[in-house]
Protein backbone atom coordinates (compact mmCIF):
# COMPACT_ATOMS: atom_id res chain seq x y z
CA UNK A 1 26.34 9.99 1.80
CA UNK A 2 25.80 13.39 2.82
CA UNK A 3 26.95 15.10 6.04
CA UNK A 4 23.76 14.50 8.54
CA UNK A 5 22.32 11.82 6.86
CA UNK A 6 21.72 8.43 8.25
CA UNK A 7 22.38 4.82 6.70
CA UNK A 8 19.43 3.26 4.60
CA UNK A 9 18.53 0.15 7.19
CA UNK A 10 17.56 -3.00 5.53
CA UNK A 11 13.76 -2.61 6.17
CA UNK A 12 13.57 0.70 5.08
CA UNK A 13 14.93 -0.60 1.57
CA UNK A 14 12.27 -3.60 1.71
CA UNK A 15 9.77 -0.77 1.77
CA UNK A 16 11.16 1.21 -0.93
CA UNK A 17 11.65 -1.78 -3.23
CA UNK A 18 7.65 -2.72 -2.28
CA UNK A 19 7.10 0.76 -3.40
CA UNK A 20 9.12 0.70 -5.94
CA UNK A 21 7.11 -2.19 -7.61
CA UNK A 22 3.83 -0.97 -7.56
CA UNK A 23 4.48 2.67 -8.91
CA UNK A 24 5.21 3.29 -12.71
CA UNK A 25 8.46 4.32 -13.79
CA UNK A 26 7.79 7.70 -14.69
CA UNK A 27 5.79 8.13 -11.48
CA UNK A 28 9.12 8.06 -9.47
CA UNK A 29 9.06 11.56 -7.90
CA UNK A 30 9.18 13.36 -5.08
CA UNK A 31 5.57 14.98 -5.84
CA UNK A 32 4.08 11.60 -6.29
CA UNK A 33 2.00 11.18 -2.96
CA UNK A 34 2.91 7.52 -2.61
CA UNK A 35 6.85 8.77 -2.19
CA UNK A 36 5.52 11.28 0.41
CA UNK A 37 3.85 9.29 2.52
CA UNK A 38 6.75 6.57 2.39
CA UNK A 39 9.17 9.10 3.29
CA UNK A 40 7.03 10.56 6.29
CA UNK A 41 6.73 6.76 7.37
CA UNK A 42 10.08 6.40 7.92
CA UNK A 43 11.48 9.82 8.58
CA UNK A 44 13.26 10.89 5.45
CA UNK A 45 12.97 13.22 3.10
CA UNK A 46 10.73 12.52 -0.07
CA UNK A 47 13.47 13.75 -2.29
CA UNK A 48 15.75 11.32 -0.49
CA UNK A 49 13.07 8.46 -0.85
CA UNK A 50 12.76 9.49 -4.53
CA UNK A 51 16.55 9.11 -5.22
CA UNK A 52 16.29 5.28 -4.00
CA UNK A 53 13.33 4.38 -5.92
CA UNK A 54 15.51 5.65 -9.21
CA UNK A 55 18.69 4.18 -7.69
CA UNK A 56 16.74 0.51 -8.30
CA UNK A 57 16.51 1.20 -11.80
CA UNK A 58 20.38 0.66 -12.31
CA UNK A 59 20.04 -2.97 -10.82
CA UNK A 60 17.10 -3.73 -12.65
CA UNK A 61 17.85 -5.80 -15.81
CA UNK A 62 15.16 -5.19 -17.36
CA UNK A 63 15.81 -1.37 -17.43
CA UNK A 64 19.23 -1.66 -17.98
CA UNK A 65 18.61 -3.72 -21.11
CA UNK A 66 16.07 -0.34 -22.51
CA UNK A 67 19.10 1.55 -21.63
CA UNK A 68 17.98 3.33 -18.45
CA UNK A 69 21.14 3.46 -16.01
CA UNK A 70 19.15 5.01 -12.99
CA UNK A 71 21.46 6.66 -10.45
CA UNK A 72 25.19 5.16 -10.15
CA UNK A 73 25.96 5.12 -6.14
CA UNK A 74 24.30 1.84 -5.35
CA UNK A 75 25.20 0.18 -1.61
CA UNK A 76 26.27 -3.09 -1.02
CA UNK A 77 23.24 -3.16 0.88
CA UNK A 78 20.96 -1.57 -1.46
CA UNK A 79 22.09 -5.01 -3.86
CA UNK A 80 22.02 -7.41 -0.96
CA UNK A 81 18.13 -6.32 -0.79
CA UNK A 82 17.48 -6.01 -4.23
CA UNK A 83 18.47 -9.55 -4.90
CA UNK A 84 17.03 -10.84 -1.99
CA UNK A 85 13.75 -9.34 -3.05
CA UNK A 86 14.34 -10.53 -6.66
CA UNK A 87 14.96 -14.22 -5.41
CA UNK A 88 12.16 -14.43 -3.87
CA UNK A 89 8.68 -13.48 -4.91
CA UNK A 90 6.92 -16.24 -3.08
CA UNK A 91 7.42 -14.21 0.25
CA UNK A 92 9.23 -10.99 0.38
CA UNK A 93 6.06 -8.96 -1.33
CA UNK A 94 3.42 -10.51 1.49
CA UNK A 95 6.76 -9.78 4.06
CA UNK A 96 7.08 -6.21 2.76
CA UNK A 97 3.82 -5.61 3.13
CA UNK A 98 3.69 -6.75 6.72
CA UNK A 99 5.77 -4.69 7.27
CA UNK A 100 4.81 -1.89 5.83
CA UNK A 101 1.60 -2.44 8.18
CA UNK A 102 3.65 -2.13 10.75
CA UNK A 103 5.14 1.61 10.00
CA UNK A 104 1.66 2.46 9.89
CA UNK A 105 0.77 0.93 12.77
CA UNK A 106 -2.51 -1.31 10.66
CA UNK A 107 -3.30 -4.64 9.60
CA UNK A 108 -2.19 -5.86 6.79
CA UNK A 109 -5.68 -6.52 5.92
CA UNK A 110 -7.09 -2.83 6.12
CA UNK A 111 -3.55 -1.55 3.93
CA UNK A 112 -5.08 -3.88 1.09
CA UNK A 113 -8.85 -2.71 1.65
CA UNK A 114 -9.89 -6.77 2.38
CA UNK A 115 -12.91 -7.27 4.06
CA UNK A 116 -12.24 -9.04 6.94
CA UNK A 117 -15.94 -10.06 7.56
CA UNK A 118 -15.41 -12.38 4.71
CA UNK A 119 -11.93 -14.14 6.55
CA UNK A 120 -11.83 -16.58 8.87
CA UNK A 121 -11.93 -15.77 12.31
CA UNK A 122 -8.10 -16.68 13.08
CA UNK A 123 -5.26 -19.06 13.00
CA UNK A 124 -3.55 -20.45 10.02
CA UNK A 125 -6.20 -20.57 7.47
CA UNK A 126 -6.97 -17.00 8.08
CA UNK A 127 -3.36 -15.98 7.62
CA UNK A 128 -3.13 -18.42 4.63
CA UNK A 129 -6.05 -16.71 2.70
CA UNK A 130 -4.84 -13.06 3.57
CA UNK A 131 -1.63 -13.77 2.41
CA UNK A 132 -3.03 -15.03 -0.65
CA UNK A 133 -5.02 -11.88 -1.78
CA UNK A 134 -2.22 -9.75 -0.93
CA UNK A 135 0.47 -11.29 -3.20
CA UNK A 136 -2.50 -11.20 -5.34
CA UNK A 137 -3.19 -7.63 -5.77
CA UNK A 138 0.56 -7.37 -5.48
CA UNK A 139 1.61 -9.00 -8.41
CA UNK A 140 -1.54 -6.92 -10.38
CA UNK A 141 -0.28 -3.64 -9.30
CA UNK A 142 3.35 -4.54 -10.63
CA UNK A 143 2.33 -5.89 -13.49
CA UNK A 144 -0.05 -2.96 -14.50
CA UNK A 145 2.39 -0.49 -13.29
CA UNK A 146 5.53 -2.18 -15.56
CA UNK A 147 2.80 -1.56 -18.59
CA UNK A 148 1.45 1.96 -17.08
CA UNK A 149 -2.14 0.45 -17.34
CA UNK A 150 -1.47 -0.54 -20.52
CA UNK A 151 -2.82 -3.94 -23.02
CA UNK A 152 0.03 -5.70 -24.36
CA UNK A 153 -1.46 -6.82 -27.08
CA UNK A 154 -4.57 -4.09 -27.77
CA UNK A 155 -2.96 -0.98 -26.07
CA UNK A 156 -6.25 -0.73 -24.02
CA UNK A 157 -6.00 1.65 -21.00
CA UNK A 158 -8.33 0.71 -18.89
CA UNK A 159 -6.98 -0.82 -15.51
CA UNK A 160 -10.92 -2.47 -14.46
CA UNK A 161 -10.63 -3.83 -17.97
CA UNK A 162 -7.33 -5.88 -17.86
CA UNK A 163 -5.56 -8.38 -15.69
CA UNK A 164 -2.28 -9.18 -14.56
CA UNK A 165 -1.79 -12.55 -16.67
CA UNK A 166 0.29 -15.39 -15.72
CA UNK A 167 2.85 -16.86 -18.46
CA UNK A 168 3.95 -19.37 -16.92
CA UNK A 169 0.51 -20.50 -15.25
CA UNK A 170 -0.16 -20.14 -11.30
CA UNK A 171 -1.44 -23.83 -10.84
CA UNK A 172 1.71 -25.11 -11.87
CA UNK A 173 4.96 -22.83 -11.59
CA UNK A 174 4.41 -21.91 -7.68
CA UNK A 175 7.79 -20.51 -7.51
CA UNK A 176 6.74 -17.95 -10.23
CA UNK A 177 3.08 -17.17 -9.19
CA UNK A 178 4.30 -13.74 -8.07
CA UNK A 179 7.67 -13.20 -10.22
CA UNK A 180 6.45 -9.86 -12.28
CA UNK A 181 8.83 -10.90 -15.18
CA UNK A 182 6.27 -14.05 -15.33
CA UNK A 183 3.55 -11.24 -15.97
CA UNK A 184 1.98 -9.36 -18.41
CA UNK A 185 -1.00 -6.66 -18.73
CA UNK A 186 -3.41 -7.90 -20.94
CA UNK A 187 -7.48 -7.44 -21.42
CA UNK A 188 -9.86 -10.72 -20.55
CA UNK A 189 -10.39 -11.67 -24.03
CA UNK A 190 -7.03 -12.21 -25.03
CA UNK A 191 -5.67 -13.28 -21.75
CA UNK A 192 -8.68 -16.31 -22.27
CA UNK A 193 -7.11 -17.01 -25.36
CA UNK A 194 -3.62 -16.87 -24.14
CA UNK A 195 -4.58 -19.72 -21.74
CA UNK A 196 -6.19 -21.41 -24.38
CA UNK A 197 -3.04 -21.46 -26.36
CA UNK A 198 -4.84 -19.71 -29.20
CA UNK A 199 -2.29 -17.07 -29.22
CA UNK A 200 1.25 -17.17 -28.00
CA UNK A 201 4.16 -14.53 -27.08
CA UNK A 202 7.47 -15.97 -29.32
CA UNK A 203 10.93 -14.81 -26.88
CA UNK A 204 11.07 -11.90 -29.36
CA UNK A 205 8.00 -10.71 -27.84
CA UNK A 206 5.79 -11.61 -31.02
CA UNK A 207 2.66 -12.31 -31.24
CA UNK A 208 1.52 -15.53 -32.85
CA UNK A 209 -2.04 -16.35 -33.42
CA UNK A 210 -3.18 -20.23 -33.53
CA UNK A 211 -4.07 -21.69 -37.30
CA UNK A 212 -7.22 -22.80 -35.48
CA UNK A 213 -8.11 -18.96 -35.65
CA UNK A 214 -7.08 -18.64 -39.50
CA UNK A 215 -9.61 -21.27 -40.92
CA UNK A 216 -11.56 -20.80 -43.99
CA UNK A 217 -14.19 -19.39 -42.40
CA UNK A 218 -13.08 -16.36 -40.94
CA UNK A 219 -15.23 -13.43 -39.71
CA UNK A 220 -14.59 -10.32 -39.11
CA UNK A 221 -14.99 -10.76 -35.75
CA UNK A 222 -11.60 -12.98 -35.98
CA UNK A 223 -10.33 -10.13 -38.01
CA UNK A 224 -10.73 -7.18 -35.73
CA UNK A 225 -10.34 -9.12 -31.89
CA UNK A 226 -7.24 -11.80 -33.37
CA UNK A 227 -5.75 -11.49 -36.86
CA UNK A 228 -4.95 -8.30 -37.12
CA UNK A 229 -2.05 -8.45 -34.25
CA UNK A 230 -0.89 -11.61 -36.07
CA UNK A 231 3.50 -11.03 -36.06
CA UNK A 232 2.60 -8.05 -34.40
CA UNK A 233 5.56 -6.75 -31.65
CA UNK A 234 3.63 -6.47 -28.09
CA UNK A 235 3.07 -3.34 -25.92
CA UNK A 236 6.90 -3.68 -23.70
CA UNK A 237 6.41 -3.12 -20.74
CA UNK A 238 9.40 -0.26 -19.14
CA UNK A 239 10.61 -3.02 -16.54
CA UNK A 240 10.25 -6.17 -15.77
CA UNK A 241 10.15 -7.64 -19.35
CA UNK A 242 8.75 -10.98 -19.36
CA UNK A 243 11.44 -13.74 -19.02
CA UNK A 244 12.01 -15.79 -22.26
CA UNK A 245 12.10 -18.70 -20.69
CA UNK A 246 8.43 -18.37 -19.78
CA UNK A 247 8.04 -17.14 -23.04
CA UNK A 248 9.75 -20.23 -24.62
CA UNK A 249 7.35 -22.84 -22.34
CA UNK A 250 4.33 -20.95 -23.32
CA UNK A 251 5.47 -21.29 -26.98
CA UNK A 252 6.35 -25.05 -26.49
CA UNK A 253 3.68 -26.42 -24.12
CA UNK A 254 0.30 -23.96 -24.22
CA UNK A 255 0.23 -22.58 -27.73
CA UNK A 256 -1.98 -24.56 -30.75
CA UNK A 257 0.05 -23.69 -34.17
């Protein structure tokens, strides 16, 4: 640490790693407008703020498996947060983004543009349904940002065009509804097929179109929106690859060969 400069605390982390989520990797700068305003939030420097965001990338796995190292000087703190965080997507994203209400002195509500005339009045149900729609559009804006906007399977860029798909699926893998490595960008069509089990990811990160697809009479409708990205590698995303164990259950327990 530099002469003059003050200790990361453990909530300004939790708002750098909520930051650090939702921003593509090669939007990690100090221009980016997202880093300013984080750093003005909490009185540092956006160079300074920029320098954590790239210091995650060396306790990311995912990077680390690509081969981005991401800066080397890591605190013991900066790892107790990261793997707090990591542990535990069913709460730390609506937590971080509580608090980042707070530095702005807001509602959690108005940071995530939901129209409050459409909540409940108060009380738990209120809290439960905001809390929902903000690990929602959390857990979008990670997983579009770990593609940069970008169709696994078609290499469509069009963010109002794709969603943030679940592998392993959100009625029934609650611990995972809002892991990012349980993600993947991917346009309506296929991501209604994926759910269908009419296509699969293999763990190799493969694409495997169902033999229901492959009849006799195929069209070239099949041809152009399915057959054609049969064995075909996916779009990787530059973090948060998607865990092959997901992969494995989606290959196992969704997909018709």
């Amino acid at each position: 640490m530099r002469q003059g400069q003050s200790l990361w605390t453990k909530d300004e982390l939790i708002l750098a790693i909520n930051l650090y989520c939702k921003l593509p990797f090669g939007r990690l700068h100090r221009n980016n407008p997202e880093v300013i305003r984080l750093a003005g939030l909490i009185g540092r420097s956006a160079n300074s703020v920029a320098y954590k965001l790239v210091n995650f990338a060396s306790l990311d796995p995912s990077l680390q498996a690509r081969g981005v190292k991401g800066a080397s000087n890591t605190s013991k703190l900066d790892r107790e947060v990261w793997s707090e965080f990591n542990k535990n997507w069913e709460e730390l994203p609506f937590e971080s983004e509580k608090l980042r209400a707070s530095f702005e002195h807001t509602t959690v509500e108005r940071i995530n543009q939901i129209d409050e005339s459409e909540l409940p009045k108060e009380g738990k149900a209120r809290e439960q349904v905001v809390k929902v729609r903000v690990n929602q559009s959390f857990f979008r804006r990670t997983v579009l940002a770990a593609y940069n906007s970008t169709c696994c399977i078609t290499g469509l860029q069009h963010p109002a065009l794709l969603i943030a798909g679940h592998i392993s699926p959100w009625g029934t893998d609650e611990k995972n509804r809002l892991n990012p490595r349980n993600g993947i960008a991917i346009n309506a069509l296929h991501d209604k097929a994926f759910e269908a089990g009419l296509l699969t990811i293999t763990p190799d990160y493969t694409i495997k179109i169902s033999s229901s697809l492959k009849g006799n009479k195929q069209t070239s409708v099949n041809e152009d929106h399915f057959l054609r990205y049969d064995n075909k590698g996916i779009i990787l995303p530059s973090r948060f690859l998607p865990d092959r164990a997901f992969l494995k259950y989606h290959n196992a327990e969704r997909f018709i060969p």
